[in-house]
N, C-alpha and C. Protein backbone atom coordinates (compact mmCIF):
# COMPACT_ATOMS: atom_id res chain seq x y z
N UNK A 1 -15.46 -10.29 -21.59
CA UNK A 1 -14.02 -10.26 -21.86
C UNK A 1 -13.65 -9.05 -22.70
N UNK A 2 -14.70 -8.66 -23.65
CA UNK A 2 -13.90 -7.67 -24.45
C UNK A 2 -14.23 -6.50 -24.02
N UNK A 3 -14.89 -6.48 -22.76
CA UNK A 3 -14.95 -4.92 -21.96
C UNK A 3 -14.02 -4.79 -21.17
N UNK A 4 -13.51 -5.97 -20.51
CA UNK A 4 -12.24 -5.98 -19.77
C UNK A 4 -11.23 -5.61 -20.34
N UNK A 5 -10.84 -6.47 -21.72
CA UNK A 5 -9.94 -5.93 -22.27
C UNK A 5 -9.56 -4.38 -22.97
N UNK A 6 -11.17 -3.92 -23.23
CA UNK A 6 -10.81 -2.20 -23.86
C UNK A 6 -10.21 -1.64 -22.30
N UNK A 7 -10.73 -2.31 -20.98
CA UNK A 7 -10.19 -1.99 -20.17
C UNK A 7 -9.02 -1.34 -19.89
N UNK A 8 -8.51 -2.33 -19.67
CA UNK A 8 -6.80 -2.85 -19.61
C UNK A 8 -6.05 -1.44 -20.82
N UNK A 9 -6.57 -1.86 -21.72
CA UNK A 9 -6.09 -0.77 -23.19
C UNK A 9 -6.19 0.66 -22.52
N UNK A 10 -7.53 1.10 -22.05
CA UNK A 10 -7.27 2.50 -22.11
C UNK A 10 -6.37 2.70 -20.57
N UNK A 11 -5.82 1.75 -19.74
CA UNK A 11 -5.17 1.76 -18.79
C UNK A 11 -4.00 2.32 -18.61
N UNK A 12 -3.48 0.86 -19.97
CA UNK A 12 -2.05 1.30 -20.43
C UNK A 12 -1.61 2.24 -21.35
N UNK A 13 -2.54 2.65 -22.13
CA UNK A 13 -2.62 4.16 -22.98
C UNK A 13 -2.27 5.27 -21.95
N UNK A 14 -3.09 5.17 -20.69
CA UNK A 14 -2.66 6.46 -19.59
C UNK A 14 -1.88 6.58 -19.16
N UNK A 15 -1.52 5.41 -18.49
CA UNK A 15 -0.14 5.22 -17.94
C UNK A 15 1.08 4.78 -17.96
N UNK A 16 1.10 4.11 -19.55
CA UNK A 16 2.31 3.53 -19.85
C UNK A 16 3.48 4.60 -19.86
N UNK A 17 3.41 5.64 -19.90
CA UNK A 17 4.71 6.53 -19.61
C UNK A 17 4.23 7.27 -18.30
N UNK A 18 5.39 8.38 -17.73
CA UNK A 18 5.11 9.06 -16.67
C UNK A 18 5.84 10.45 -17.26
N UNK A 19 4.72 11.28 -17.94
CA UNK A 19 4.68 12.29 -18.81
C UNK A 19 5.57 13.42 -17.79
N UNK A 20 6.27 14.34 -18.25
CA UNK A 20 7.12 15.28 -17.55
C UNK A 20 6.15 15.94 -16.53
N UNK A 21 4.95 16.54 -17.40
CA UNK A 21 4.12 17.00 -16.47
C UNK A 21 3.58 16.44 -15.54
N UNK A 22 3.29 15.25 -15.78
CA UNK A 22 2.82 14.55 -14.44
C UNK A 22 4.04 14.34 -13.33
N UNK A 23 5.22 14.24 -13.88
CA UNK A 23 6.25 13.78 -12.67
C UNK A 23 6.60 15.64 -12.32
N UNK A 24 6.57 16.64 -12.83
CA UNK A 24 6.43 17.55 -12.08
C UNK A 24 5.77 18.11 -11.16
N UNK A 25 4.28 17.65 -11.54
CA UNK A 25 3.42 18.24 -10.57
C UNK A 25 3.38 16.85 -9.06
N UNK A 26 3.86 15.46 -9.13
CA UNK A 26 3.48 15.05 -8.31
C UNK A 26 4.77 14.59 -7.70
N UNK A 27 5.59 14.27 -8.52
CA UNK A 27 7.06 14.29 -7.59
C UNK A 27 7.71 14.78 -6.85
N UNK A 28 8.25 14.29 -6.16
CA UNK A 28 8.91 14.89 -4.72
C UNK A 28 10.23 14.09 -4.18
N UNK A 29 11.21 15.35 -4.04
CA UNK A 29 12.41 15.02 -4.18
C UNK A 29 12.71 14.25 -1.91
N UNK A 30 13.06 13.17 -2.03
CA UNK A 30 13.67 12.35 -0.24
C UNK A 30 15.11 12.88 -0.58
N UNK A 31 15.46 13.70 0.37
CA UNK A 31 16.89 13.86 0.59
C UNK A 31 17.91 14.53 -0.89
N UNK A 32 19.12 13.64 -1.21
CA UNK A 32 19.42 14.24 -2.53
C UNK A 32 19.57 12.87 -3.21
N UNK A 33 19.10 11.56 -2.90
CA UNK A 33 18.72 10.60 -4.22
C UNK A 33 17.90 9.82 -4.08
N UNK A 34 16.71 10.59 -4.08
CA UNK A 34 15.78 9.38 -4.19
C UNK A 34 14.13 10.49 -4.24
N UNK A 35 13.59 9.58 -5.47
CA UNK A 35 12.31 10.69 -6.16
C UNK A 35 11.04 9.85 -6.06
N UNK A 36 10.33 10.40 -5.32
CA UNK A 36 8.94 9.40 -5.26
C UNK A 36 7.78 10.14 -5.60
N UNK A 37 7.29 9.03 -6.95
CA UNK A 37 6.69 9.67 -8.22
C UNK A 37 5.31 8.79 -8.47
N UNK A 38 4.36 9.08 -9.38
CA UNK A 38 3.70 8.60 -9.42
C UNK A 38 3.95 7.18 -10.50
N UNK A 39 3.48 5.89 -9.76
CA UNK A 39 3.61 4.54 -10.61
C UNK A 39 3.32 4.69 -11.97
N UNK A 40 3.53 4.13 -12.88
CA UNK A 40 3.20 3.91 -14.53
C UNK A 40 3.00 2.40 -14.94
N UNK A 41 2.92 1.98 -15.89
CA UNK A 41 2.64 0.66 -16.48
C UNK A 41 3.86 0.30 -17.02
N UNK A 42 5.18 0.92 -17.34
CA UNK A 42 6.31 0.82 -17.65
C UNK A 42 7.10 -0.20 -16.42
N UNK A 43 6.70 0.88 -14.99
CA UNK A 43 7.05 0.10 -14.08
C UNK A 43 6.94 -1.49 -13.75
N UNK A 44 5.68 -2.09 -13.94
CA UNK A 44 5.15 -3.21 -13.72
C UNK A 44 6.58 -4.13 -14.11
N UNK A 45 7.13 -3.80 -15.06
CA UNK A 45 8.06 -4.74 -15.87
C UNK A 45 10.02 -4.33 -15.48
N UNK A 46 9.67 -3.62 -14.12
CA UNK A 46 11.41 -2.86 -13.52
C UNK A 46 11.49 -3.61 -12.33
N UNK A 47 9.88 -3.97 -11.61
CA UNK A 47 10.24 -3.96 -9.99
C UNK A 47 10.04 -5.14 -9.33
N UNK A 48 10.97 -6.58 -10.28
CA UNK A 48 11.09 -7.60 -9.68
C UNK A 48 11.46 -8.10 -8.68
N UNK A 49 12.79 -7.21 -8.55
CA UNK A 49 13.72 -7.29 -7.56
C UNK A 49 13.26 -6.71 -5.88
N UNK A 50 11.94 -6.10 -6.58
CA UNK A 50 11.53 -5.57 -5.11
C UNK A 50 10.70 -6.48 -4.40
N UNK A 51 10.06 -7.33 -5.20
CA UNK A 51 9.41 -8.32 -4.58
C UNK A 51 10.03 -9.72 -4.37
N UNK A 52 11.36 -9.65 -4.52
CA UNK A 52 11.76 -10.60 -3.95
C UNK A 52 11.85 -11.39 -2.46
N UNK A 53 11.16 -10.38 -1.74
CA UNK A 53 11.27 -10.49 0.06
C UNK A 53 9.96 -11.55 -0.02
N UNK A 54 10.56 -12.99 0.31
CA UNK A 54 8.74 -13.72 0.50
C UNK A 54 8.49 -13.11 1.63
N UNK A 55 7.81 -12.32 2.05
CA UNK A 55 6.99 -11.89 3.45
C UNK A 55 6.34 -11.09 2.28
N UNK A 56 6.56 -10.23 0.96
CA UNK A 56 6.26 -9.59 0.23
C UNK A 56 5.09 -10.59 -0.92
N UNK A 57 3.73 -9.26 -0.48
CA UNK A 57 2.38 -10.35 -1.39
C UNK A 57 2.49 -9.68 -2.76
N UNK A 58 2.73 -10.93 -3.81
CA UNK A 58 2.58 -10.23 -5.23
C UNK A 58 1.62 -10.86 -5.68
N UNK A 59 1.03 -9.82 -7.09
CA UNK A 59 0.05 -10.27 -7.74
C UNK A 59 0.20 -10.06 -8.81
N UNK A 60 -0.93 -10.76 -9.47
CA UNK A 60 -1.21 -10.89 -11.10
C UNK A 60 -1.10 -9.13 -12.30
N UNK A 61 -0.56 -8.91 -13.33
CA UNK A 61 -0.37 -7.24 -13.49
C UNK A 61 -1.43 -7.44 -13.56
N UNK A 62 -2.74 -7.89 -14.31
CA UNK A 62 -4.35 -7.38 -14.13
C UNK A 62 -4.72 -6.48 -12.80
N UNK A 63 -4.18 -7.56 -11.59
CA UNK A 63 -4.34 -6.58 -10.23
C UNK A 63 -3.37 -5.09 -9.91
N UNK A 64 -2.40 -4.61 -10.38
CA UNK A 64 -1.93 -3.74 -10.24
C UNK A 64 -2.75 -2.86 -11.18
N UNK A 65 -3.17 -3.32 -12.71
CA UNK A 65 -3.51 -2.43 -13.43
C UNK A 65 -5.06 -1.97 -12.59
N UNK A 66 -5.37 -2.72 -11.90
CA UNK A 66 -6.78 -2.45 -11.52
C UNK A 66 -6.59 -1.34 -10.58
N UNK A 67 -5.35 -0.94 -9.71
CA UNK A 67 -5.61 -0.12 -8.57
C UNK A 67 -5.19 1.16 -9.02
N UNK A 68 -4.09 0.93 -10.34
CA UNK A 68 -3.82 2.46 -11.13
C UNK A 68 -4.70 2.56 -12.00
N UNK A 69 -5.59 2.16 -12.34
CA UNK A 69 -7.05 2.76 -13.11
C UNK A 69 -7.83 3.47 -11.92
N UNK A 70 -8.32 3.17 -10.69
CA UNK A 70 -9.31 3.14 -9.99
C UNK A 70 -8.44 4.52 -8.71
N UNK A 71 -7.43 3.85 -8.89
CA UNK A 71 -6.62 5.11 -7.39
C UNK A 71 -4.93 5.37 -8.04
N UNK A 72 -4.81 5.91 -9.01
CA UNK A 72 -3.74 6.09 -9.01
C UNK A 72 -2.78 6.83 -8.05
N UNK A 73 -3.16 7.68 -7.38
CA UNK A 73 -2.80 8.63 -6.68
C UNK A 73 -2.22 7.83 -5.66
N UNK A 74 -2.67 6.54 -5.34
CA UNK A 74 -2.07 5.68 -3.99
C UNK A 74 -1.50 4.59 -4.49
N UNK A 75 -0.91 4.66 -5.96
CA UNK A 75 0.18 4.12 -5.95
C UNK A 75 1.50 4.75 -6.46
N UNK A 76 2.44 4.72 -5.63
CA UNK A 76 3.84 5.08 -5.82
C UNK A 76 5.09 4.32 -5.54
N UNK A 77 6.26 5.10 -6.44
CA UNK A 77 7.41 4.47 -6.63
C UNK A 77 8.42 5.30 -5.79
N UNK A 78 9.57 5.13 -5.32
CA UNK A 78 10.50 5.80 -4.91
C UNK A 78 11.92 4.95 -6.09
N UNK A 79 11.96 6.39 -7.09
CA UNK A 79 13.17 5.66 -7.89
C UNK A 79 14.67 6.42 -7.48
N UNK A 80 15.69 5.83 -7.89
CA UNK A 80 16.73 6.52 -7.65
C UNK A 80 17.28 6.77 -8.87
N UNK A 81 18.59 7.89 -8.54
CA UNK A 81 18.93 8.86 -9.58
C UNK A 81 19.19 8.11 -10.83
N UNK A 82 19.61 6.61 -10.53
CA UNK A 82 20.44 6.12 -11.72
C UNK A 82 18.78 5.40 -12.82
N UNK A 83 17.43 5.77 -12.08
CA UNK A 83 16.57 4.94 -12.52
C UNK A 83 15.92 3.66 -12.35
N UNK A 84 16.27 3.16 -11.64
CA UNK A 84 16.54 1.81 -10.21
C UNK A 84 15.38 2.59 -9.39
N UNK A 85 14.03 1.33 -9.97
CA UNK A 85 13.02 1.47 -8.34
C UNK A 85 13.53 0.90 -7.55
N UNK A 86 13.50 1.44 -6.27
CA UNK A 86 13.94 1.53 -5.39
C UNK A 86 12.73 0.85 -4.43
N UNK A 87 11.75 0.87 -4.17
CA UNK A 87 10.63 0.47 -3.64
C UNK A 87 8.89 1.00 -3.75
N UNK A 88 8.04 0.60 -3.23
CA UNK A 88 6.92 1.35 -4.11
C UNK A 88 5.54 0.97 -3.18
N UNK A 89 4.73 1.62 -2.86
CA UNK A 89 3.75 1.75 -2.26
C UNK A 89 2.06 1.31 -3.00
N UNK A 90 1.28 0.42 -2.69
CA UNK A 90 0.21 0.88 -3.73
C UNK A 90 -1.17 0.45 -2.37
N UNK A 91 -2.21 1.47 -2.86
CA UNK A 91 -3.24 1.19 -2.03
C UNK A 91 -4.38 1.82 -2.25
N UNK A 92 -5.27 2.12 -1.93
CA UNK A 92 -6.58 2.57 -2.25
C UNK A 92 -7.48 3.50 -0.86
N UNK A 93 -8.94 3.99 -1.46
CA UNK A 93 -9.38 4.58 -0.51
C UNK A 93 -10.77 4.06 -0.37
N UNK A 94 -11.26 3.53 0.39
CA UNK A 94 -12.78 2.51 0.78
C UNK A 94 -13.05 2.54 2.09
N UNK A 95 -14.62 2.44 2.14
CA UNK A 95 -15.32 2.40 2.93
C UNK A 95 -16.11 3.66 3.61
N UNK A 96 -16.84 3.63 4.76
CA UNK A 96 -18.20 4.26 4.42
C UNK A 96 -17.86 6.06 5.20
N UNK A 97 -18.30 6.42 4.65
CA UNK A 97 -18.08 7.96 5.36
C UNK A 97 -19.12 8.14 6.59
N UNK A 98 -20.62 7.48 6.25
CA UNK A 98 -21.38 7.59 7.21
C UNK A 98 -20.55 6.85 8.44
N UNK A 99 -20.75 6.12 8.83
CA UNK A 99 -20.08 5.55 9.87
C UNK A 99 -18.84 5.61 9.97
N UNK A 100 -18.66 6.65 9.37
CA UNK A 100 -16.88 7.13 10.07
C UNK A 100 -16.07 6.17 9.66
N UNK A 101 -15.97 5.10 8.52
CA UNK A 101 -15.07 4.28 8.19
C UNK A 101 -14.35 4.34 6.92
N UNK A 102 -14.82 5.28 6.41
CA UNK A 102 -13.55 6.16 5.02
C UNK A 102 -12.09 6.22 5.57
N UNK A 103 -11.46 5.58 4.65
CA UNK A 103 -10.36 5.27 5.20
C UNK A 103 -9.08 5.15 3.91
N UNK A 104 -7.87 5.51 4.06
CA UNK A 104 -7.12 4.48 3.22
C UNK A 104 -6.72 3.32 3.66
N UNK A 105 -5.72 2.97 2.60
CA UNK A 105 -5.84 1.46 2.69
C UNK A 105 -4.30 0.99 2.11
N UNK A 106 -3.55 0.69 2.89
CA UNK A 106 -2.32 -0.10 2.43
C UNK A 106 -2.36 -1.61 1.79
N UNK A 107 -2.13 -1.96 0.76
CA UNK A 107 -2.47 -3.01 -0.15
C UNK A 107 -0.79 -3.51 -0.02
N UNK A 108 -0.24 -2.75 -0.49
CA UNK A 108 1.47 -3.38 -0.79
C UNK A 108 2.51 -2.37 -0.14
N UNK A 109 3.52 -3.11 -0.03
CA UNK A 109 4.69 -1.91 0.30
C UNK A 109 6.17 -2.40 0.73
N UNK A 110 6.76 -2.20 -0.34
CA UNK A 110 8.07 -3.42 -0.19
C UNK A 110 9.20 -2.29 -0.88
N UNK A 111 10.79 -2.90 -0.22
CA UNK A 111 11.63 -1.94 -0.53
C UNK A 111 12.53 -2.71 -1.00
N UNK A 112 13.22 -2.83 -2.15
CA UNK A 112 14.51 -3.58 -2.33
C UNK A 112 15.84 -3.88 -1.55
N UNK A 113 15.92 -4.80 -1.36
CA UNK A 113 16.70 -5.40 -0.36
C UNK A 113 18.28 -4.56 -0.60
N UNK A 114 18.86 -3.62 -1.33
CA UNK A 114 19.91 -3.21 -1.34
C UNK A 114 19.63 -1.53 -1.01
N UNK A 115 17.85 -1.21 -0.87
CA UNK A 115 18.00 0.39 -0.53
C UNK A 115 17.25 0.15 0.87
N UNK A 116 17.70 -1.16 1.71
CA UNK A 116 16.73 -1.22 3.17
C UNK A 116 17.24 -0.37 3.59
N UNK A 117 16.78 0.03 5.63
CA UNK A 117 17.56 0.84 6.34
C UNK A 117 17.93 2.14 5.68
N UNK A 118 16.87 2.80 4.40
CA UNK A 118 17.51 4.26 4.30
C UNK A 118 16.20 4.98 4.90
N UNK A 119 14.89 4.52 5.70
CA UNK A 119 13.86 5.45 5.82
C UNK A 119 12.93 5.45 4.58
N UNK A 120 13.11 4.41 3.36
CA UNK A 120 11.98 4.55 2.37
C UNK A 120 10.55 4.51 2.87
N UNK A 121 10.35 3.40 3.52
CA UNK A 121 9.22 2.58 3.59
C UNK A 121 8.48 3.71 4.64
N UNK A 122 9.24 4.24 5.60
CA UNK A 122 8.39 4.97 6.42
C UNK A 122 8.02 6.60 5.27
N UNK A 123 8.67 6.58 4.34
CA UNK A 123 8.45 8.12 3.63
C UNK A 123 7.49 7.51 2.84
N UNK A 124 7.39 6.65 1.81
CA UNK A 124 6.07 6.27 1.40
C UNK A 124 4.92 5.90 2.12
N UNK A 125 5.13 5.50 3.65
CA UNK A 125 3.77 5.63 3.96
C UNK A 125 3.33 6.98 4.52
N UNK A 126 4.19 7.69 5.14
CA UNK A 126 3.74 9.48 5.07
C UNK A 126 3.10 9.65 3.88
N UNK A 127 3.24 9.61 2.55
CA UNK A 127 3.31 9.97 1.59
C UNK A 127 1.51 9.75 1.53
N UNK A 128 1.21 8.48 1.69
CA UNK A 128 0.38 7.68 1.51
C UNK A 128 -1.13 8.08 2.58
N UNK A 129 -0.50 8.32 3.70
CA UNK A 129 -1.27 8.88 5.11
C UNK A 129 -1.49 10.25 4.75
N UNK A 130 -0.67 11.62 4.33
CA UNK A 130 -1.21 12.39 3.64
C UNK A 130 -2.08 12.35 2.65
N UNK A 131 -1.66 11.71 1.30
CA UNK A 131 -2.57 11.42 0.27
C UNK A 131 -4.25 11.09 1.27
N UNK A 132 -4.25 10.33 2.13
CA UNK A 132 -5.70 9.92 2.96
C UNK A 132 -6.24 11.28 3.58
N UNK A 133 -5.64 11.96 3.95
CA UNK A 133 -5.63 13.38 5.00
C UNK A 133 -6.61 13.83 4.05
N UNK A 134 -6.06 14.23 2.53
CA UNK A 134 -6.79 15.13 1.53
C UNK A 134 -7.78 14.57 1.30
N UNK A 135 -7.73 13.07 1.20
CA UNK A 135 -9.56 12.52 0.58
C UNK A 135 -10.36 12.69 2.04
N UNK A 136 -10.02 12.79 3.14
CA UNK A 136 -10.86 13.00 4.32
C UNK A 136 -11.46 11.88 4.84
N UNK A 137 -10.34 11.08 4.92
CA UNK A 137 -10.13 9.37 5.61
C UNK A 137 -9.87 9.65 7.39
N UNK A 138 -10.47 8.56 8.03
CA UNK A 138 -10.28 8.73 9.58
C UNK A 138 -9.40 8.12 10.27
N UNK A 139 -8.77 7.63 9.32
CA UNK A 139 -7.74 6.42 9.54
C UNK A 139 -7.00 6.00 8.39
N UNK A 140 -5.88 4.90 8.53
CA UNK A 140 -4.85 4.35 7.45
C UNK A 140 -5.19 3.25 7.93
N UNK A 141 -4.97 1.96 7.26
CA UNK A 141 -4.61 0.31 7.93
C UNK A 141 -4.20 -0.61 6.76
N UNK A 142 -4.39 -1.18 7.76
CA UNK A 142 -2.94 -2.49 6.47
C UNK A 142 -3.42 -3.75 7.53
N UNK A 143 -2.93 -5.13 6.52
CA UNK A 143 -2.91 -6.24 7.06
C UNK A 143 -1.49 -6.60 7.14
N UNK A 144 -1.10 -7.38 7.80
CA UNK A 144 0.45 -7.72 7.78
C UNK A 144 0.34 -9.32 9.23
N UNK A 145 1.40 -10.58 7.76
CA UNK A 145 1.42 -11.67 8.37
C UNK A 145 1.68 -11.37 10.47
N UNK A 146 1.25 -11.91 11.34
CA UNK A 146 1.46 -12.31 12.78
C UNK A 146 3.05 -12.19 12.71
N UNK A 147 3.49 -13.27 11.88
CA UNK A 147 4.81 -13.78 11.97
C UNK A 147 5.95 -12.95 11.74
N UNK A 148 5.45 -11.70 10.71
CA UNK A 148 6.46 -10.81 10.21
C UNK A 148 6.87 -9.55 11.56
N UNK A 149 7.48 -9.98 12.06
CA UNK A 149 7.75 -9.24 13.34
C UNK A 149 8.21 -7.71 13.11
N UNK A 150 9.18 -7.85 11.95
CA UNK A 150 9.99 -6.81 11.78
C UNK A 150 9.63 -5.72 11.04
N UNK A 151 8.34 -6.21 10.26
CA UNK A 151 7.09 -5.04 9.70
C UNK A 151 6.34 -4.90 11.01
N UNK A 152 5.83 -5.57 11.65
CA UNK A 152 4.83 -5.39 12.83
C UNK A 152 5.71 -4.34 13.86
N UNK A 153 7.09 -4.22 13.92
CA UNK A 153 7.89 -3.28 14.55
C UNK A 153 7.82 -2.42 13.88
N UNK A 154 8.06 -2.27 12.88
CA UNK A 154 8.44 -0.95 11.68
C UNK A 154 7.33 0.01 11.78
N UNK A 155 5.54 -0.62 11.83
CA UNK A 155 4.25 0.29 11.70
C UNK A 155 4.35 0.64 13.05
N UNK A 156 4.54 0.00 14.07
CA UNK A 156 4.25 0.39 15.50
C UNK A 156 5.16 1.86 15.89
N UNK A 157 6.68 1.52 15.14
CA UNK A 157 7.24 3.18 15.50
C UNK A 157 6.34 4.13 14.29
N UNK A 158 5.97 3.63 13.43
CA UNK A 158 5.59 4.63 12.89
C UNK A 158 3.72 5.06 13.19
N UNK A 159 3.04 4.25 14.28
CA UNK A 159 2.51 5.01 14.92
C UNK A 159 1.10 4.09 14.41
N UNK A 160 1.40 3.00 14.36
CA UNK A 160 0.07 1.87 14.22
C UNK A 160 0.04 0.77 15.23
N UNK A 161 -1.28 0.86 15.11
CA UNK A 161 -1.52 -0.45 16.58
C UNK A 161 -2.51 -1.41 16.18
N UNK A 162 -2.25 -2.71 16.65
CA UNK A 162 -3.37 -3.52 16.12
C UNK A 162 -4.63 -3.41 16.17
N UNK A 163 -5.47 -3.43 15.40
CA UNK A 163 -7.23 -3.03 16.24
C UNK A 163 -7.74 -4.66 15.79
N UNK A 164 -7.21 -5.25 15.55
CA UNK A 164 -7.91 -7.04 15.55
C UNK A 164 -6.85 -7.64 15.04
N UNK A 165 -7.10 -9.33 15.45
CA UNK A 165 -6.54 -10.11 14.39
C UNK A 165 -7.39 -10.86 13.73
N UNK A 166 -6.92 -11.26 12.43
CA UNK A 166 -8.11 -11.45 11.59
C UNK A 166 -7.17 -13.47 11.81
N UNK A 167 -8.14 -14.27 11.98
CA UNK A 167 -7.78 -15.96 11.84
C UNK A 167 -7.62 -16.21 10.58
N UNK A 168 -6.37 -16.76 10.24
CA UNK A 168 -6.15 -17.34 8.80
C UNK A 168 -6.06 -16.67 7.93
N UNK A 169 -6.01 -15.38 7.70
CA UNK A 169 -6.19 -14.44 6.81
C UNK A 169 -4.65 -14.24 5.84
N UNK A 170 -4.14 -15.00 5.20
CA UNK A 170 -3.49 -15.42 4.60
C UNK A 170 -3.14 -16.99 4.48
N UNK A 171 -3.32 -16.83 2.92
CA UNK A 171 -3.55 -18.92 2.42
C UNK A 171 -1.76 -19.50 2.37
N UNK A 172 -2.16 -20.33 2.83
CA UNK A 172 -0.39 -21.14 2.97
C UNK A 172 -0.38 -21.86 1.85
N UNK A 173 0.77 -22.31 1.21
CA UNK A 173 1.16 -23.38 0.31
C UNK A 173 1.90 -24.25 0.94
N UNK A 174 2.13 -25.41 0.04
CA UNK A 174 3.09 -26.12 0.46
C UNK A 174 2.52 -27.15 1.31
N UNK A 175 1.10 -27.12 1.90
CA UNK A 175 0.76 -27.86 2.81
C UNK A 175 1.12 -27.46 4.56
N UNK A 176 1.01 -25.99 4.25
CA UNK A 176 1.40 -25.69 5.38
C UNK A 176 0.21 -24.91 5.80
N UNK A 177 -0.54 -24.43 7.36
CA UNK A 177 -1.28 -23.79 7.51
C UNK A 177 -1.19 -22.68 7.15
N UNK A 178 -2.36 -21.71 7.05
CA UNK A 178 -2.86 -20.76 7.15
C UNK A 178 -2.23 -19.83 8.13
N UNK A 179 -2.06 -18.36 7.91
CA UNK A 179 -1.87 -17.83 8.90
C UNK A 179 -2.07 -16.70 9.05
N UNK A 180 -2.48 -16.05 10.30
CA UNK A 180 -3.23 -15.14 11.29
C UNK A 180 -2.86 -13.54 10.65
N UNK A 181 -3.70 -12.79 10.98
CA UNK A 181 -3.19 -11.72 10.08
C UNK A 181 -3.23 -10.91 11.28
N UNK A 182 -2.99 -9.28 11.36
CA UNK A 182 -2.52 -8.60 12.21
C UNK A 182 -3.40 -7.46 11.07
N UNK A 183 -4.80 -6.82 11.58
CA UNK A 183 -5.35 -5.08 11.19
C UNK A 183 -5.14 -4.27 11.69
N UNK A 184 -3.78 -3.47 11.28
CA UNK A 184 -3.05 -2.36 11.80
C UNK A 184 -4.15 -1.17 11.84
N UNK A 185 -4.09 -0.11 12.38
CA UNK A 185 -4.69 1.26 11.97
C UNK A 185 -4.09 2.33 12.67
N UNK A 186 -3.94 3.54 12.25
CA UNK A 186 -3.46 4.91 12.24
C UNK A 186 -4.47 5.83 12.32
N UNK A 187 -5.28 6.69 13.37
CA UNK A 187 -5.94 7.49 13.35
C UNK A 187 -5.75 8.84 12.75
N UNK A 188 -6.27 9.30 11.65
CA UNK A 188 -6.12 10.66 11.28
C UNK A 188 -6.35 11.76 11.69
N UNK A 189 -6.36 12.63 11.05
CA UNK A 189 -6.55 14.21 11.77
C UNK A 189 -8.56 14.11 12.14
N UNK A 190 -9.23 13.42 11.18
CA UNK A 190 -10.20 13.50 11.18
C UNK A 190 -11.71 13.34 12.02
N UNK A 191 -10.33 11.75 12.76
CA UNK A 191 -11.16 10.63 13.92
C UNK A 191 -10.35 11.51 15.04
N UNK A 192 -10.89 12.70 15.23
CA UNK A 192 -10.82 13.67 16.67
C UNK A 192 -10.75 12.48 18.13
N UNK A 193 -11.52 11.75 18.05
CA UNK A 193 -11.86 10.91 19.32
C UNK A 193 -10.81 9.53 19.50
N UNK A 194 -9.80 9.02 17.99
CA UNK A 194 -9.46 8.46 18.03
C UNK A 194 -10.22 7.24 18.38
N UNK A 195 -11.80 7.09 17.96
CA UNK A 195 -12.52 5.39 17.79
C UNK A 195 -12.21 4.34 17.06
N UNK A 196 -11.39 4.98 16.10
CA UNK A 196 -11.19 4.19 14.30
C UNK A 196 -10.07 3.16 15.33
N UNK A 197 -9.43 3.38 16.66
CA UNK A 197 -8.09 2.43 16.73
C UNK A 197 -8.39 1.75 18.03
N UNK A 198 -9.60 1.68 18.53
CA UNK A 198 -10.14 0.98 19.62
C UNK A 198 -9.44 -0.48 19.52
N UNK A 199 -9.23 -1.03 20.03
CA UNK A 199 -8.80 -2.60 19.80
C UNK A 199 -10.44 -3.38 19.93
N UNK A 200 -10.62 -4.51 18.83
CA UNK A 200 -11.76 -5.23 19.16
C UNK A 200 -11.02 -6.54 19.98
N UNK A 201 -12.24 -6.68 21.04
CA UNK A 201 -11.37 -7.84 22.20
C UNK A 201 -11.47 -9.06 21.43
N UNK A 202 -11.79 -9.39 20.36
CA UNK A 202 -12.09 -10.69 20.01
C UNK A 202 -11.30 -10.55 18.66
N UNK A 203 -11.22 -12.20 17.96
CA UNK A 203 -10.12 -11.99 16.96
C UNK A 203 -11.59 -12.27 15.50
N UNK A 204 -11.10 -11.73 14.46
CA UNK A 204 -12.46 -12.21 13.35
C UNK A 204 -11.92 -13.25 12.34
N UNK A 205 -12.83 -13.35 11.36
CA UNK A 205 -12.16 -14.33 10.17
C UNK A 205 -12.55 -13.58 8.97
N UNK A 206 -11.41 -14.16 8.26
CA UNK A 206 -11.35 -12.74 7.01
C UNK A 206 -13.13 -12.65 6.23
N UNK A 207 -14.18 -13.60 6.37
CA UNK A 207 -14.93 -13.09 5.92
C UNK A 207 -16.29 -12.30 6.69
N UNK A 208 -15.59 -11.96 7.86
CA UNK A 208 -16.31 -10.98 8.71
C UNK A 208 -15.89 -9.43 8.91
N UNK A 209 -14.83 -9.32 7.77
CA UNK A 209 -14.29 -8.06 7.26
C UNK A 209 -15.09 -7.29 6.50
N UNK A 210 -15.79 -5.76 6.46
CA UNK A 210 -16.54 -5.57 5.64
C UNK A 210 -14.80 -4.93 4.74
C-alpha cells in the first residue's frame, strides 16, 4: 500500500497542472474553439458531465491515474475557449512487436452531450491513431457494446471494422445479462498487408483475449 500510494503522489505532483510549456508544445488548436491538450489530474474533477452518456464506461480515479502515469501521451482533452471539457480520449500502447501486434489501444472516448455533432470524437481519435503512427503500432482497436449502434456507425465511417466479437465482454447489473462486445481495428501505415483487420470467423470470450 505505501508503494502505491508514493505512487499516486508522484502522479499528481506531475500532472496536477498543465504547465504553459507543456500545453504549448502539445496543444493543438480544432477550428477556432476548441483546444485538444494534454489530460492533467485537475481534470479528473471537471469531466462529469462527459460521462454522463450510460453507453459511456467510467472508472475508479486510481484507474485514470494509472494510464496518465504509464501513457500520458494517449490521454487527451478537447477543452473549449470558455474552459468547459468538452470531451476526452484516453488509451494506451500494448502488445507484441514480434508478431506484429503493437498496437494502440482505445480505452475511453466520450463527448458531452451539448458539444455532440461538432466532429470531436472523430478529431480525437485522429489525434490518437497518429499518436500510434509515431510509436510504430500496426493497428488502433477499441471494444464497443453490440448494442451501441451509433458508436459502431461512427468507427465504421471513420474507417474500423470488426475483427471479432468477444461473448459477454461487458458485466450487466441489475440482473440483467451480459453483453457481447464488438473488437474494432484500424490498420496502420505499418500493417502494409493489412493482416491486423482480417475478421476471425469465430466469436471469443473475453478471457481468450491476449
Amino acid at each position: 500500500r505505501a508503494k502505491y500510494a508514493l505512487a499516486v503522489m508522484r502522479v499528481l505532483r506531475q500532472f496536477r497542472r498543465c504547465p504553459a510549456e507543456r500545453l504549448a508544445s502539445g496543444a493543438r488548436l480544432v477550428g477556432e474553439m476548441t483546444t485538444l491538450r494534454a489530460f492533467c489530474c485537475d481534470d479528473l474533477f471537471r469531466f462529469n458531465n462527459i460521462n454522463l452518456d450510460p453507453l459511456t464506461e467510467t472508472y475508479g480515479i486510481p484507474f485514470y491515474l494509472q494510464y496518465l502515469a504509464h501513457w500520458p501521451e494517449y490521454f487527451i482533452v478537447a477543452e473549449a475557449p470558455g474552459g468547459e471539457l468538452m470531451g476526452y480520449i484516453m488509451g494506451k500502447a500494448e502488445g507484441s512487436v514480434a508478431r506484429e501486434e503493437w498496437h494502440g489501444h482505445v480505452t475511453a472516448l466520450s463527448v458531452a452531450p451539448e458539444f455532440r455533432r461538432l466532429g470531436l470524437a472523430a478529431k480525437l481519435m485522429e489525434l490518437l491513431e497518429e499518436i500510434s503512427e509515431r510509436k510504430g503500432g500496426f493497428f488502433v482497436d477499441l471494444f464497443v457494446r453490440v448494442s451501441n449502434q451509433v458508436a459502431v456507425n461512427m468507427y465504421k465511417q471513420l474507417g474500423y471494422s470488426v475483427y471479432r466479437t468477444v461473448i459477454e465482454y461487458y458485466s450487466a447489473s441489475n440482473g440483467e445479462p451480459d453483453e457481447d462486445a464488438y473488437d474494432m481495428r484500424k490498420a496502420l501505415s505499418r500493417d502494409t498487408e493489412k493482416k491486423s483487420v482480417i475478421p476471425l470467423p469465430h466469436p471469443v470470450r473475453p478471457e481468450d483475449i491476449e
